[in-house]
Protein backbone atom coordinates (compact mmCIF):
# COMPACT_ATOMS: atom_id res chain seq x y z
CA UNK A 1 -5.68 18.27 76.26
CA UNK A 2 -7.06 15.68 74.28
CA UNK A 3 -6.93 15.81 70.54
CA UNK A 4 -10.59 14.40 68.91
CA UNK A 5 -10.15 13.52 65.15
CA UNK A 6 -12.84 15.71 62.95
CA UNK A 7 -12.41 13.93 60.26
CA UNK A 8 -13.23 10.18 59.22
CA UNK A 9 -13.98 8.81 55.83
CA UNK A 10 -13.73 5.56 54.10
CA UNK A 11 -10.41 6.95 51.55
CA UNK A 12 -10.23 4.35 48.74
CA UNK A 13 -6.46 2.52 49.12
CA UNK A 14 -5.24 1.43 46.17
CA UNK A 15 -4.42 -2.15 45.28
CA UNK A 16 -1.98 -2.50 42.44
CA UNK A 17 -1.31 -6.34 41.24
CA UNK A 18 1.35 -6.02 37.78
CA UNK A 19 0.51 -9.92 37.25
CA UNK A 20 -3.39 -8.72 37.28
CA UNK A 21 -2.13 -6.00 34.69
CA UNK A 22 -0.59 -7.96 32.65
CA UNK A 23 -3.15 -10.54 32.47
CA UNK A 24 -5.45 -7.56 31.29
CA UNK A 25 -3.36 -6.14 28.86
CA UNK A 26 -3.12 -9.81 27.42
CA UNK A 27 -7.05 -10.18 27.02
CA UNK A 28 -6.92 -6.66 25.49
CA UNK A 29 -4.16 -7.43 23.03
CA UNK A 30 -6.52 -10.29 22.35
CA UNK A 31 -9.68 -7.93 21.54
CA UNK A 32 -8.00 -5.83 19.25
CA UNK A 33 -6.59 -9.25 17.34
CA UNK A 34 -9.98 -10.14 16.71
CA UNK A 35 -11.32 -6.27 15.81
CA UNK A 36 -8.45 -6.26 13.52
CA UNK A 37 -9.22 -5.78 9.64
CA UNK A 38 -5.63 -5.37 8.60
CA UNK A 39 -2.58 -7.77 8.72
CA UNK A 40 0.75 -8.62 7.76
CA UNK A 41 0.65 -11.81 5.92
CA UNK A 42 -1.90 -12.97 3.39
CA UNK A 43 -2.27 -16.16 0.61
CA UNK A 44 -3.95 -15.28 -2.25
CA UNK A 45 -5.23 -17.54 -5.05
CA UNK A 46 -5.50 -15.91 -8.62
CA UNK A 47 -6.98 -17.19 -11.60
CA UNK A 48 -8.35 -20.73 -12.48
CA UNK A 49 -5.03 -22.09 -12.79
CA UNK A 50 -5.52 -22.60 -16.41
CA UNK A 51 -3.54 -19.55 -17.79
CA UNK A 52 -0.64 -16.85 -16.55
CA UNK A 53 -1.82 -13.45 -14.60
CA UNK A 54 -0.47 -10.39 -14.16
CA UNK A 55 0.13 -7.96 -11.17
CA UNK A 56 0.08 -4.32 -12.29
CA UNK A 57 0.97 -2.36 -8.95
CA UNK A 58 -0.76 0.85 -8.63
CA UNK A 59 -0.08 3.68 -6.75
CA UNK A 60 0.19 7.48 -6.35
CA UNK A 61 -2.77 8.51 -8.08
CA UNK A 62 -3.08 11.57 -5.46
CA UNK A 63 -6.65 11.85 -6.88
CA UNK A 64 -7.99 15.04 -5.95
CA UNK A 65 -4.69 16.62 -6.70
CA UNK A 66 -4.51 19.99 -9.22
CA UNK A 67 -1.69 17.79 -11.02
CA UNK A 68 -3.09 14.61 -11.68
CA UNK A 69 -3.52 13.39 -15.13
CA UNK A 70 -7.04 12.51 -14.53
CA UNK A 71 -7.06 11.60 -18.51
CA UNK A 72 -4.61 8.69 -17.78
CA UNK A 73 -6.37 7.65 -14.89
CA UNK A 74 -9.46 7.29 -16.47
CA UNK A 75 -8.18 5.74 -19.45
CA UNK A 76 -6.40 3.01 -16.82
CA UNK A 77 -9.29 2.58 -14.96
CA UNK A 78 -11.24 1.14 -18.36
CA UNK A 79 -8.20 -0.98 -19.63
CA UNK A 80 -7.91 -2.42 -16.21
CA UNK A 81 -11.37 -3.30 -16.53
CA UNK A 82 -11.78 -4.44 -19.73
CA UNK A 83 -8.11 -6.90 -19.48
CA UNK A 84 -8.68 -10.48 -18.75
CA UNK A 85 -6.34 -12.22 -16.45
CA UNK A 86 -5.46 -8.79 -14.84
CA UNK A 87 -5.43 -8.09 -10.78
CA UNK A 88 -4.16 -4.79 -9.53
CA UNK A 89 -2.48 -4.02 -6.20
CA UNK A 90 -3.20 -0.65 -4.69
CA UNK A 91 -0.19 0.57 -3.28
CA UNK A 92 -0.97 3.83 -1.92
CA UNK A 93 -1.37 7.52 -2.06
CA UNK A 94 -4.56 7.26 -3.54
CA UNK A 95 -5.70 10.19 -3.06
CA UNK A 96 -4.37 13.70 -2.10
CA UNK A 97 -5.20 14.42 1.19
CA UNK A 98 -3.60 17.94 1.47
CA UNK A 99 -4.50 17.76 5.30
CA UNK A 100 -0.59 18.19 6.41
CA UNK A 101 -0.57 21.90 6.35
CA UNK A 102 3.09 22.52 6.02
CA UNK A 103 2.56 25.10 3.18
CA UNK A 104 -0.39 26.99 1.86
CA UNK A 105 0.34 26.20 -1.41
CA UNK A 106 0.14 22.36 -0.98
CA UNK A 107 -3.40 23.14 0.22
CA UNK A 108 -4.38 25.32 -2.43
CA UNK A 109 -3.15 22.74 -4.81
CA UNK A 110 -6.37 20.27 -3.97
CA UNK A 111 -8.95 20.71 -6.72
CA UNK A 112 -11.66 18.68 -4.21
CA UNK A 113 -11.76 18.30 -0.18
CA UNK A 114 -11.27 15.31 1.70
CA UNK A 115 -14.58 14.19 2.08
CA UNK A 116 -15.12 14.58 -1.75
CA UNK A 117 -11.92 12.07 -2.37
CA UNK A 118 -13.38 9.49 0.13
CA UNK A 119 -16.43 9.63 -1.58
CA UNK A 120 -14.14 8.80 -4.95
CA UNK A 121 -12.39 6.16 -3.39
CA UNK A 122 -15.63 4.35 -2.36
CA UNK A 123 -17.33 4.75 -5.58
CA UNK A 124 -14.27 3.38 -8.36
CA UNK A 125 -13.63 1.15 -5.64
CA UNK A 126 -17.10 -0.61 -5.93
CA UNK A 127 -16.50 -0.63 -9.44
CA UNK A 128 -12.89 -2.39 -9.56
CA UNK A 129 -13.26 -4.17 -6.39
CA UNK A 130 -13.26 -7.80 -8.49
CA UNK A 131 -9.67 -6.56 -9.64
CA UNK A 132 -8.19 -6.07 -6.61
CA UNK A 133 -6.02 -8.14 -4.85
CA UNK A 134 -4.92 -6.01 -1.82
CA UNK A 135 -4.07 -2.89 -0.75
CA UNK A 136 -1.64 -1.10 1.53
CA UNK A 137 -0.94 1.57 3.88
CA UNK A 138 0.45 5.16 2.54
CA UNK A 139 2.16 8.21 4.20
CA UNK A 140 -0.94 10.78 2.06
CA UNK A 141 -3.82 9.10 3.41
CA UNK A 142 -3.41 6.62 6.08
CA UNK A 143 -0.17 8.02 8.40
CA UNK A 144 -1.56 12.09 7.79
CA UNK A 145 -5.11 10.65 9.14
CA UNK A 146 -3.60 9.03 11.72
CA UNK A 147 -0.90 11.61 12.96
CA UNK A 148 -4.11 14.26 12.63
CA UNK A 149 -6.69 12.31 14.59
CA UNK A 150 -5.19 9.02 15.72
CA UNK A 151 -7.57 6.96 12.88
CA UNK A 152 -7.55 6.80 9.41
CA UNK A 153 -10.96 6.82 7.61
CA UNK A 154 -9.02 5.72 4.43
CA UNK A 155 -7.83 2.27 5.90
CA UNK A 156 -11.15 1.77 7.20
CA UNK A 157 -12.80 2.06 3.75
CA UNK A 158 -9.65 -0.72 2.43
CA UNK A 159 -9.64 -2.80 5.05
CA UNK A 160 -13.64 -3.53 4.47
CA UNK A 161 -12.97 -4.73 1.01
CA UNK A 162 -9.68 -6.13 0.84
CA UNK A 163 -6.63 -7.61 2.12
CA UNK A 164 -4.58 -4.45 3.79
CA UNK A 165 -0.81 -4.17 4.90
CA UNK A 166 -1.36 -1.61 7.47
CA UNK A 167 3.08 -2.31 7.31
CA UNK A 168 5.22 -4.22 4.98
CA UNK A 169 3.44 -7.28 3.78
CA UNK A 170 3.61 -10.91 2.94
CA UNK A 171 1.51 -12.20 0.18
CA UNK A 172 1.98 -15.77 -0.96
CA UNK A 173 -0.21 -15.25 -4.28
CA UNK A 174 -1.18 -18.81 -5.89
CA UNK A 175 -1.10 -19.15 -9.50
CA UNK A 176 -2.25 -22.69 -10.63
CA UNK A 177 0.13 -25.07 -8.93
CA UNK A 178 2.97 -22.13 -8.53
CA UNK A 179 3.24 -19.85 -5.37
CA UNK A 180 5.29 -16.83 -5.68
CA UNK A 181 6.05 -14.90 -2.46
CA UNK A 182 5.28 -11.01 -2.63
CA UNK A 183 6.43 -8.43 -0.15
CA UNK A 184 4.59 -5.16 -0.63
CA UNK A 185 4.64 -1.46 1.00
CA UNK A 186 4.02 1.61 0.02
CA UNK A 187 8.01 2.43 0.73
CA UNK A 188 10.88 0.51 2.38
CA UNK A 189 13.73 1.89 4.17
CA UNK A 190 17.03 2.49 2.03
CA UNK A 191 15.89 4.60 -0.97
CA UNK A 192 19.06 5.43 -3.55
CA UNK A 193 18.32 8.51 -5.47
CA UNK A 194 20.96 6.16 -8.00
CA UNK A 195 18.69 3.47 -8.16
CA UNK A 196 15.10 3.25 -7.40
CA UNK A 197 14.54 -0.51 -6.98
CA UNK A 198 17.31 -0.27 -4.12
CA UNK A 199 14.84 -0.35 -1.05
CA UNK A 200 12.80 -3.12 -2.57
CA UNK A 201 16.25 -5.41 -2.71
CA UNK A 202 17.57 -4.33 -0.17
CA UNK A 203 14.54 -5.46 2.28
CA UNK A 204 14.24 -8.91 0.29
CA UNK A 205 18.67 -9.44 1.13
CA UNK A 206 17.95 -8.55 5.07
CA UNK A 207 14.28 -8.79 6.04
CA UNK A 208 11.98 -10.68 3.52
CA UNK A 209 14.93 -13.06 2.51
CA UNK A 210 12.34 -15.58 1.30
CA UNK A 211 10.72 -12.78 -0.50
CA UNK A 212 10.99 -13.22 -4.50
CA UNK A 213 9.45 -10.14 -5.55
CA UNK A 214 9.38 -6.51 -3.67
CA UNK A 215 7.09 -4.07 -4.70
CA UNK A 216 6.33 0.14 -3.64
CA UNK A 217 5.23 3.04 -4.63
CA UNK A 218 5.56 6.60 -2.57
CA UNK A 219 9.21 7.53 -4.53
CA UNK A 220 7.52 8.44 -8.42
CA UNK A 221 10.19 6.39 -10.23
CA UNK A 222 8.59 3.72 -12.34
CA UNK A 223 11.24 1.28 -12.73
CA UNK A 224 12.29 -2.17 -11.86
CA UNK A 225 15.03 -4.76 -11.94
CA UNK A 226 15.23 -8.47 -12.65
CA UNK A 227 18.45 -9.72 -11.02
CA UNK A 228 19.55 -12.98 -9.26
CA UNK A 229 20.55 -12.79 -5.56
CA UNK A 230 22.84 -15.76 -4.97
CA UNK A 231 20.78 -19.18 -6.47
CA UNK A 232 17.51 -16.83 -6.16
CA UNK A 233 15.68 -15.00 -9.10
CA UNK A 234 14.48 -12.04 -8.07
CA UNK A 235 12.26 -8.57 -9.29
CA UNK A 236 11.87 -5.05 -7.03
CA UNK A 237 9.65 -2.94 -8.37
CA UNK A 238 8.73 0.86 -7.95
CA UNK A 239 5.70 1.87 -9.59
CA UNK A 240 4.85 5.25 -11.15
CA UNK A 241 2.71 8.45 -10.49
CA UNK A 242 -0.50 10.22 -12.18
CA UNK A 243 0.46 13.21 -10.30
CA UNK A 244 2.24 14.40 -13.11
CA UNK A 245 2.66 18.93 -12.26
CA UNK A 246 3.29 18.66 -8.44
CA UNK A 247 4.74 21.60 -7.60
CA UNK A 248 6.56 19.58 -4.64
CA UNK A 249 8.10 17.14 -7.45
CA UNK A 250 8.83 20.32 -9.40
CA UNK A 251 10.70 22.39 -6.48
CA UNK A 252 12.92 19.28 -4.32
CA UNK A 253 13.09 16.44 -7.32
CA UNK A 254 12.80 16.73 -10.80
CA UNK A 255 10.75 18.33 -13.51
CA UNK A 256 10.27 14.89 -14.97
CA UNK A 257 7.31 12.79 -14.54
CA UNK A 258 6.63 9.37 -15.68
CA UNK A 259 2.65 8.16 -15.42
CA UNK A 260 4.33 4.47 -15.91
CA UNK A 261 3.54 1.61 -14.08
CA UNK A 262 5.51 -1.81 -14.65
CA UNK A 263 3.94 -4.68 -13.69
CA UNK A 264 4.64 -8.78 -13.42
CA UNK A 265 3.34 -11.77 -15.06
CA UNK A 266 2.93 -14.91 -13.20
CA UNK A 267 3.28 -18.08 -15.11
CA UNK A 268 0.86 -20.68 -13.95
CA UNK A 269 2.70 -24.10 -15.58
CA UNK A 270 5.83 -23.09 -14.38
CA UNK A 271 7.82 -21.20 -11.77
CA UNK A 272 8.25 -17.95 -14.25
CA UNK A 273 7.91 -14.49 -13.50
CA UNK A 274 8.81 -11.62 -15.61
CA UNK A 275 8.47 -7.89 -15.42
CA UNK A 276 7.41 -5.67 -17.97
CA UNK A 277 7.45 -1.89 -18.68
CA UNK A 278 4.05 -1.53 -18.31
CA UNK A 279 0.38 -2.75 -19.01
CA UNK A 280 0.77 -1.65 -22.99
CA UNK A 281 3.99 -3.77 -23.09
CA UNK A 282 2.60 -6.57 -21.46
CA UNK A 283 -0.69 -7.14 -23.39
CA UNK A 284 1.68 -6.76 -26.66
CA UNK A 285 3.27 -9.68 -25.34
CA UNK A 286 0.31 -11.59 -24.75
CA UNK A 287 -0.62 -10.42 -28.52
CA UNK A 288 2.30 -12.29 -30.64
């Protein structure tokens, strides 16, 4: 008996080329280049030449917190604004962004919402945006966006207005006829509870070995050190907190709090940098 076939279509049959695909991928790689606000090397030109600068790193505000010293950070906010011949880097955790969830308590601890703290950060911003030099990625705002939702609304708002490490980051910063080379993150790897300025020198002796100066936040320990590696001068620098009663800090670190933030002048006649305890110390300095 013969066997008639009932059915007959036109059944798509794939055709799969990898050097098509890979072609593709490269013109996509391409697209997001160009879409790209953020990057991982920048030069950066400061002052008219004329006169030294300084670089006060600033990080950890966790604004929006329950406790922040919102005192300090006002006061800071005016001296920053008020001091000639000073730039700020934001080096995150600028605000809270208790959006995590690993404890109640870490929630209830947020005085505002989210959306409340990005409408902060793009109002002071607008306000100190001719004092800053750069800004960075953080663990509070831009990795618990992105592990939440895959995007991070706080980058976006950065990115628009100025240079952003979305990583660890380059910056050759130009100071009159001088260029000192920067490397900046919110945190590196190789934290010592014995010493805070540990990651900073230990990326600039095995990653950023042309690196003169290393700077983070994320750990709370204001501190830094001046040291010579070899032939090379070097500074690594940790910079402080304003979140000065987090019950995290209180219950796995320390009861102690420092609201410090060192920061680094940049001679503009010579190849001089040098740290200082913070703002206060350095606009004594200036002052003798």
């Amino acid at each position: 008996m013969k066997t008639i076939a009932e059915i007959i279509s036109d059944k798509k049959t794939a055709e799969y080329s990898w050097r098509e695909w890979t072609e593709h991928l490269e013109r996509t790689q391409e697209l997001y280049a160009k879409a790209a606000q953020t990057q991982t090397f920048a030069s950066i030109t400061l002052g008219k030449g004329n006169h030294p600068v300084c670089i006060l790193p600033w990080s950890d505000l966790h604004w929006g917190g329950r406790g922040v010293n919102y005192n300090i950070f006002r006061t800071m906010t005016e001296e920053i604004l008020k001091t000639p011949h000073l730039y700020i880097a934001l080096v995150g955790d600028l605000v809270e962004f208790a959006i995590k969830l690993r404890s109640v308590a870490e929630v209830c601890a947020q005085l505002v919402g989210p959306d409340k703290q990005v409408q902060f950060l793009e109002n002071w911003f607008d306000e100190i945006k001719h004092k800053v030099i750069l800004a960075t990625w953080c663990n509070h705002g831009v990795e618990r966006e992105e592990k939440q939702s895959g995007v991070s609304l706080i980058k976006k708002i950065l990115a628009a207005r100025t240079v952003m490490f979305d990583g660890i980051g380059h910056a050759d910063v130009t100071v009159g006829k001088q260029v000192y080379k920067f490397a900046f993150s919110h945190k590196f790897r190789g934290y010592s509870y014995l010493n805070a300025p540990h990651a900073g020198q230990r990326y600039m002796r095995f990653q950023g070995s042309d690196r003169e100066i290393a700077v983070m936040g994320d750990i709370h320990q204001p501190s830094f050190n001046q040291y010579y590696d070899g032939s090379m001068k070097r500074v690594s620098l940790v910079a402080g907190t304003l979140n000065t009663h987090s019950l995290y800090a209180n219950r796995y670190f320390s009861i102690f709090t420092q609201p410090y933030y060192p920061c680094v002048e940049l001679a503009h006649d010579k190849h001089e940098f040098t740290p200082f305890e913070s703002l206060h110390s350095w606009v004594r300095h200036k002052l003798r």
